[in-house]
C-alpha atoms as a PDB file:
ATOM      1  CA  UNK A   1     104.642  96.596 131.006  1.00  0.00           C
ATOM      2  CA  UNK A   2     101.732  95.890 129.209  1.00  0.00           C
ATOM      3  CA  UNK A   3     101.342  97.593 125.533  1.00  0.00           C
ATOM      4  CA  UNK A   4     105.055  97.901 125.036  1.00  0.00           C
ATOM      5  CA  UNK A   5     105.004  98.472 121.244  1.00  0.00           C
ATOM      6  CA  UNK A   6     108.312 100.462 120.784  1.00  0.00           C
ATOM      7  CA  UNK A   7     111.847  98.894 120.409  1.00  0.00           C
ATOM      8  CA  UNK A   8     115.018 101.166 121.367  1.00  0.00           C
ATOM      9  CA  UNK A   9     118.327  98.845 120.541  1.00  0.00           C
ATOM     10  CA  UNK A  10     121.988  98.759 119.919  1.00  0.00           C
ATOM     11  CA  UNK A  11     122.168  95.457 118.509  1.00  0.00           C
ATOM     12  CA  UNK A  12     124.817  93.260 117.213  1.00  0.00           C
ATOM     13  CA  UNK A  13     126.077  94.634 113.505  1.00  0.00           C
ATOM     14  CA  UNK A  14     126.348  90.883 111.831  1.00  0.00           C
ATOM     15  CA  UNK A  15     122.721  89.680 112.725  1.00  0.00           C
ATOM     16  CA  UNK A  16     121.170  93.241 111.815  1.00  0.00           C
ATOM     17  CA  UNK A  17     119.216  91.668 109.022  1.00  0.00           C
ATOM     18  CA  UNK A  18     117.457  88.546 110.981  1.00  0.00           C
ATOM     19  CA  UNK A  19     116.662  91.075 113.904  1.00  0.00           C
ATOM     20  CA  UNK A  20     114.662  93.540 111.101  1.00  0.00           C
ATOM     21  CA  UNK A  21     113.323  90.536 109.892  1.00  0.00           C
ATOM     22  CA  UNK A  22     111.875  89.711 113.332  1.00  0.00           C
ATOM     23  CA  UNK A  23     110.710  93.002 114.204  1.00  0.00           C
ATOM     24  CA  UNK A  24     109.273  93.898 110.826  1.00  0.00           C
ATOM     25  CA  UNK A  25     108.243  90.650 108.959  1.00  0.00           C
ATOM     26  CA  UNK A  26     109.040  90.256 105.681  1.00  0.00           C
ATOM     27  CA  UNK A  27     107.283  91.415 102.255  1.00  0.00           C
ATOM     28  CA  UNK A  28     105.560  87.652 102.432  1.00  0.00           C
ATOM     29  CA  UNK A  29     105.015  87.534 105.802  1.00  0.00           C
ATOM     30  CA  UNK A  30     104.640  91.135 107.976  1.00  0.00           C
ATOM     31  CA  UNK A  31     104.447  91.306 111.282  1.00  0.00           C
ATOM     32  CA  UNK A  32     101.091  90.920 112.333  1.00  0.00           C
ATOM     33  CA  UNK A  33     101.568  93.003 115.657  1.00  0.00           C
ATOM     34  CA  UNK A  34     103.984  95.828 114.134  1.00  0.00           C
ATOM     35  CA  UNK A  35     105.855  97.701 116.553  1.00  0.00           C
ATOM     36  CA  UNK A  36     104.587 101.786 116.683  1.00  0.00           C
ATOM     37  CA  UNK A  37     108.633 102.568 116.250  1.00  0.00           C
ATOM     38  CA  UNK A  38     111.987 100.648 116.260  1.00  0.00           C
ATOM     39  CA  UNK A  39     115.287 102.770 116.817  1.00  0.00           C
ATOM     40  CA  UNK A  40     118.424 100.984 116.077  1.00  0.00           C
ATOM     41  CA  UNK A  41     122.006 101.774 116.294  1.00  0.00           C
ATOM     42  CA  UNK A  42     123.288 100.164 112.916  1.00  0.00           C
ATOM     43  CA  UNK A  43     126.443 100.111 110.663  1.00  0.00           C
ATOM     44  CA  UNK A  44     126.501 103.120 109.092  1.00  0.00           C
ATOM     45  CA  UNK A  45     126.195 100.884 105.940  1.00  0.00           C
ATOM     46  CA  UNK A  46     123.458  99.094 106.430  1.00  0.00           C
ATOM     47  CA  UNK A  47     121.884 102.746 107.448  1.00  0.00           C
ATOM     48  CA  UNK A  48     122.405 104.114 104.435  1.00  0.00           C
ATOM     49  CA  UNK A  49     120.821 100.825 102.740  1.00  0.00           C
ATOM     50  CA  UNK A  50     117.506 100.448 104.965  1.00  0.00           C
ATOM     51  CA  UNK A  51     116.819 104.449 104.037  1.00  0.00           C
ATOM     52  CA  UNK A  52     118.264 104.283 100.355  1.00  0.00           C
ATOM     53  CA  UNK A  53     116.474 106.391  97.973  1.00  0.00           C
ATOM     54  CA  UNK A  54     115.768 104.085  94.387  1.00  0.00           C
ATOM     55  CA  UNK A  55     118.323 104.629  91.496  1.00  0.00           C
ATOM     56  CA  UNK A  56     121.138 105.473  94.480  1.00  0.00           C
ATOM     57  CA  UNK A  57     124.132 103.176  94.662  1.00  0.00           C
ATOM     58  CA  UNK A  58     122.597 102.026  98.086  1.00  0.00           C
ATOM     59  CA  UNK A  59     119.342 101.182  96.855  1.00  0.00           C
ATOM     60  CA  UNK A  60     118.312  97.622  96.936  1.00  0.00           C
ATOM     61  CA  UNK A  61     116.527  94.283  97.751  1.00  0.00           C
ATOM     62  CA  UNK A  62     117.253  95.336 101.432  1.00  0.00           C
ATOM     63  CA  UNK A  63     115.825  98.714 101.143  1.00  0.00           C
ATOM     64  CA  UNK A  64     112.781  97.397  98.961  1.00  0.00           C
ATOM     65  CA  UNK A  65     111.742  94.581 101.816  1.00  0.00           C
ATOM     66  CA  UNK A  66     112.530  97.513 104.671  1.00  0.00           C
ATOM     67  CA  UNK A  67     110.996 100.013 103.020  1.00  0.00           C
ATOM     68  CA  UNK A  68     107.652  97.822 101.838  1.00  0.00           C
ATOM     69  CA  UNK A  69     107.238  97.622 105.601  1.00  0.00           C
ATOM     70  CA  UNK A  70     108.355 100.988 107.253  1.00  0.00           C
ATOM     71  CA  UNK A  71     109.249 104.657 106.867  1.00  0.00           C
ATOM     72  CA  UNK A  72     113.090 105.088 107.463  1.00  0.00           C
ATOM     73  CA  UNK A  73     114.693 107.463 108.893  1.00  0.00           C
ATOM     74  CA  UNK A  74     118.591 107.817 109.659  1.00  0.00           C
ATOM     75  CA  UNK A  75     119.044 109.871 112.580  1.00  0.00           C
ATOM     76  CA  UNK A  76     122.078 110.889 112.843  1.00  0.00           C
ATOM     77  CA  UNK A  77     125.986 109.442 112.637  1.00  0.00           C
ATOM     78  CA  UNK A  78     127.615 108.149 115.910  1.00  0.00           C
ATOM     79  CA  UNK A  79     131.447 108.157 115.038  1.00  0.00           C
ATOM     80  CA  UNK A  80     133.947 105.141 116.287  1.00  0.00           C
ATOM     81  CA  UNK A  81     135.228 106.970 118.638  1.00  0.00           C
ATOM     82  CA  UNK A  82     132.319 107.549 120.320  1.00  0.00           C
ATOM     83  CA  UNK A  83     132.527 103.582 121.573  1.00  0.00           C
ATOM     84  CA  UNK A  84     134.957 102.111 123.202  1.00  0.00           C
ATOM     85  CA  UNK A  85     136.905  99.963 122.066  1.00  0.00           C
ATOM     86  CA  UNK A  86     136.468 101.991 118.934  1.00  0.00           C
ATOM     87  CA  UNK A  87     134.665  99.767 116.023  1.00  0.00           C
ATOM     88  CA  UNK A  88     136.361  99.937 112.731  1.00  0.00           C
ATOM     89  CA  UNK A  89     133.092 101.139 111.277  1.00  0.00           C
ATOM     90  CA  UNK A  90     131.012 104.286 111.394  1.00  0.00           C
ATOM     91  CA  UNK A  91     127.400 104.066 112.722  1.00  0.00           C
ATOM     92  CA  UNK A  92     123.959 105.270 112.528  1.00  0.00           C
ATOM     93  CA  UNK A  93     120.919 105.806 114.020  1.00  0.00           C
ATOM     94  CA  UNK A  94     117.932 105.005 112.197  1.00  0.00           C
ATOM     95  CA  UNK A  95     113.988 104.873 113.094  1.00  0.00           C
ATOM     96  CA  UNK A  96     111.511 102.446 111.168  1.00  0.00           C
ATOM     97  CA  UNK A  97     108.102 103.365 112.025  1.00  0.00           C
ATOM     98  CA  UNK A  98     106.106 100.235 110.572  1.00  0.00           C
ATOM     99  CA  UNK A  99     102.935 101.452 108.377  1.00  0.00           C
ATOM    100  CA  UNK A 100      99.915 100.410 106.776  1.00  0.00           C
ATOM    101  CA  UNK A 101     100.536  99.675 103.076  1.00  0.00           C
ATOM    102  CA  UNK A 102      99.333 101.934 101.273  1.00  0.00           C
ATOM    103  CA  UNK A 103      98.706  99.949  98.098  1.00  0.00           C
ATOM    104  CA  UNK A 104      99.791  96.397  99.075  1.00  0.00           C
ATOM    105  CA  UNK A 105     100.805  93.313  96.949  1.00  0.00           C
ATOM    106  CA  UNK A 106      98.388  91.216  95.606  1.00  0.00           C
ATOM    107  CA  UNK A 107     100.488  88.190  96.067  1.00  0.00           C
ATOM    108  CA  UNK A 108     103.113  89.205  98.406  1.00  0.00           C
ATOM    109  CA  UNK A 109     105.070  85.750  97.979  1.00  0.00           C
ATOM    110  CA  UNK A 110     104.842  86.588  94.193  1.00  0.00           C
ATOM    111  CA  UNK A 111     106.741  90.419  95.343  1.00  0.00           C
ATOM    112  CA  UNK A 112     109.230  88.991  97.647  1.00  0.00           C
ATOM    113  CA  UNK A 113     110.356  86.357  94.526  1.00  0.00           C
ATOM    114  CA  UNK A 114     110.490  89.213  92.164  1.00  0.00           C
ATOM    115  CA  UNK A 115     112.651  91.469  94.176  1.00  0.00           C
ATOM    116  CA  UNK A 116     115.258  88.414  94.887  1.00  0.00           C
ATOM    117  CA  UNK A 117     114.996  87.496  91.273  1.00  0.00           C
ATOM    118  CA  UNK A 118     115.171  91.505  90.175  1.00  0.00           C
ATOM    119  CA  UNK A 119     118.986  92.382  92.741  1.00  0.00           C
ATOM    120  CA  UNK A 120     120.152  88.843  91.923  1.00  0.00           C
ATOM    121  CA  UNK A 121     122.988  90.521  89.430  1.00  0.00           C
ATOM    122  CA  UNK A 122     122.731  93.738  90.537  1.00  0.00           C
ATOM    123  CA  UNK A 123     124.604  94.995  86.928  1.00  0.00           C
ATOM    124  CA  UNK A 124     121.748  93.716  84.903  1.00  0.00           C
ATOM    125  CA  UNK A 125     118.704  95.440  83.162  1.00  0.00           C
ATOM    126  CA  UNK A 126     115.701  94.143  85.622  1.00  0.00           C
ATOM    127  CA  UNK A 127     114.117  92.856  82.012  1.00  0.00           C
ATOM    128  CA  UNK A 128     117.406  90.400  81.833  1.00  0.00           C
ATOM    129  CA  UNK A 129     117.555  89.436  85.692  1.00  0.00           C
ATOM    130  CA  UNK A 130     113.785  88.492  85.019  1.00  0.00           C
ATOM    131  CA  UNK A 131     114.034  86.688  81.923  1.00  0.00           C
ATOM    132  CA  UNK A 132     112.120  83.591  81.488  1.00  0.00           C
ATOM    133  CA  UNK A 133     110.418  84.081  84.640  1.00  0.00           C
ATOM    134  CA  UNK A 134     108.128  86.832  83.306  1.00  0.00           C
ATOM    135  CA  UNK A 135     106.857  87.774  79.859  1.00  0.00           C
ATOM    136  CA  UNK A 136     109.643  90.559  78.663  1.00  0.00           C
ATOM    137  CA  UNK A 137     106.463  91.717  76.334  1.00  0.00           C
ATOM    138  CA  UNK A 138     104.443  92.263  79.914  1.00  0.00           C
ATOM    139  CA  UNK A 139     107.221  93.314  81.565  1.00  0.00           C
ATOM    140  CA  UNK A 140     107.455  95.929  78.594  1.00  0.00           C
ATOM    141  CA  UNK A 141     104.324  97.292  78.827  1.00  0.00           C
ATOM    142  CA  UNK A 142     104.659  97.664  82.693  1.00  0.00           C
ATOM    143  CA  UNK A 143     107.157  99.780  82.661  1.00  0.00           C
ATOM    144  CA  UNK A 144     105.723 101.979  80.173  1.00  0.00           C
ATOM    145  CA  UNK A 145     102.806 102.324  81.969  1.00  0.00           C
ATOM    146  CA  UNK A 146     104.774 103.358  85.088  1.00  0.00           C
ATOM    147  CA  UNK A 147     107.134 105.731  82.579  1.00  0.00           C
ATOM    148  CA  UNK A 148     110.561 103.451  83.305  1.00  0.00           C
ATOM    149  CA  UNK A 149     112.673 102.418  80.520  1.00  0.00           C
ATOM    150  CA  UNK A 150     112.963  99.581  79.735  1.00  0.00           C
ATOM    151  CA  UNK A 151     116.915  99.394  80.307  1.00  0.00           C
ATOM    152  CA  UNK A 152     115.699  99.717  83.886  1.00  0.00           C
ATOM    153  CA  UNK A 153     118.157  98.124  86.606  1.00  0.00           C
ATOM    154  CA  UNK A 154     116.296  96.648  89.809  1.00  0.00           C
ATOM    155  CA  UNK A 155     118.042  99.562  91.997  1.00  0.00           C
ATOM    156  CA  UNK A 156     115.568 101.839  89.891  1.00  0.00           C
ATOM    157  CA  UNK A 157     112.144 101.130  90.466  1.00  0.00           C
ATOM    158  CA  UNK A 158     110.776 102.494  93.424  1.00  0.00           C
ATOM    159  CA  UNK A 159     108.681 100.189  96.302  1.00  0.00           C
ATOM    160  CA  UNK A 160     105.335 101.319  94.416  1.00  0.00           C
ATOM    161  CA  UNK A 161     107.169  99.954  91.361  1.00  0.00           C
ATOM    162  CA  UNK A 162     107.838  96.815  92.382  1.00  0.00           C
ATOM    163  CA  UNK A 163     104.250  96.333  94.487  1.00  0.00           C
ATOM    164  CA  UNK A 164     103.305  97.103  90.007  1.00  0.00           C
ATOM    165  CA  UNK A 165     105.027  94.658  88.547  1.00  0.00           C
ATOM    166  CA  UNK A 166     103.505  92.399  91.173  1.00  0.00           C
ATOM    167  CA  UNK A 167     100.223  92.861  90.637  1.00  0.00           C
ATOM    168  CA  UNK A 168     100.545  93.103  86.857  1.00  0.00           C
ATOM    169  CA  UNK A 169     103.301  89.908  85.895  1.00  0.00           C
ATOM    170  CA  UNK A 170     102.697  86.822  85.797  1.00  0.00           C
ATOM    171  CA  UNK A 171     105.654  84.245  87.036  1.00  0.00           C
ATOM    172  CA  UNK A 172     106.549  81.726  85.749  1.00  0.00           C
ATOM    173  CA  UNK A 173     108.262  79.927  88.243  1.00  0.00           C
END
């Protein structure tokens, strides 16, 4: 048993997110002994969220956090019927397979902040959602450097994006 490093689960749909939390870390705080792959049956829902691709309607702080972390992959689709009794949901099968950072955070408490503060109203241009917690002028130039517009919505920017804008704002919080 020793150098068990994999994770192969069907695990309860309405504490999905504190499980992934456990197993990967979070953008602040990874895990410091990451797993070599986790396979999970989720909700179909959350599925589609944790392997979201930016500027889909899926896309968000979930998938930015997962996705910081981990490759996703869905699987494939395991219908209700496959269960009984049958859920009143579809499922999924997805595989994280934690990963080296390519180009980490500077300040990954600074990251985790912007990416609440960036989905907290998901309608919004980021530039409003991050108003007077950043410098719109910085925020600006950011964008244009990474060739967004600045109407950008959070749901936009892709991880590397938002790993940017934490290295390059400053916060005023």
């Amino acid at each position: 048993f020793q150098n068990q490093n994999k994770v192969v689960a069907n695990i309860p749909y309405n504490i999905t997110a504190p499980i992934l939390e456990k197993l990967l870390g979070d953008v602040d705080a990874p895990n410091p002994n990451p797993y070599e792959s986790i396979v999970l049956l989720v909700q179909k829902e959350v599925g589609d969220r944790l392997c979201a691709k930016p500027g889909s309607k899926t896309f968000g702080a979930l998938s930015v956090r997962v996705q910081y972390l981990a490759d996703c992959e869905s699987i494939c689709h395991v219908p209700p019927k496959a269960f009984y009794p049958p859920p009143k949901v579809d499922s999924v099968v997805v595989r994280l397979t934690p990963r080296t950072i390519p180009v980490p955070a500077e300040n990954p408490k600074k990251m985790a902040t912007l990416i609440k503060l960036g989905f907290s109203s998901r309608r919004k241009m980021l530039r409003n959602n991050l108003k007077g917690q950043v410098d719109t002028d910085e925020l600006q130039t950011l964008l244009e450097q990474r060739n967004l517009p600045p109407e950008s919505r959070a749901e936009c920017l892709a991880v590397e994006d938002w790993v940017a804008l934490a290295n390059g704002l400053t916060l005023n919080v």
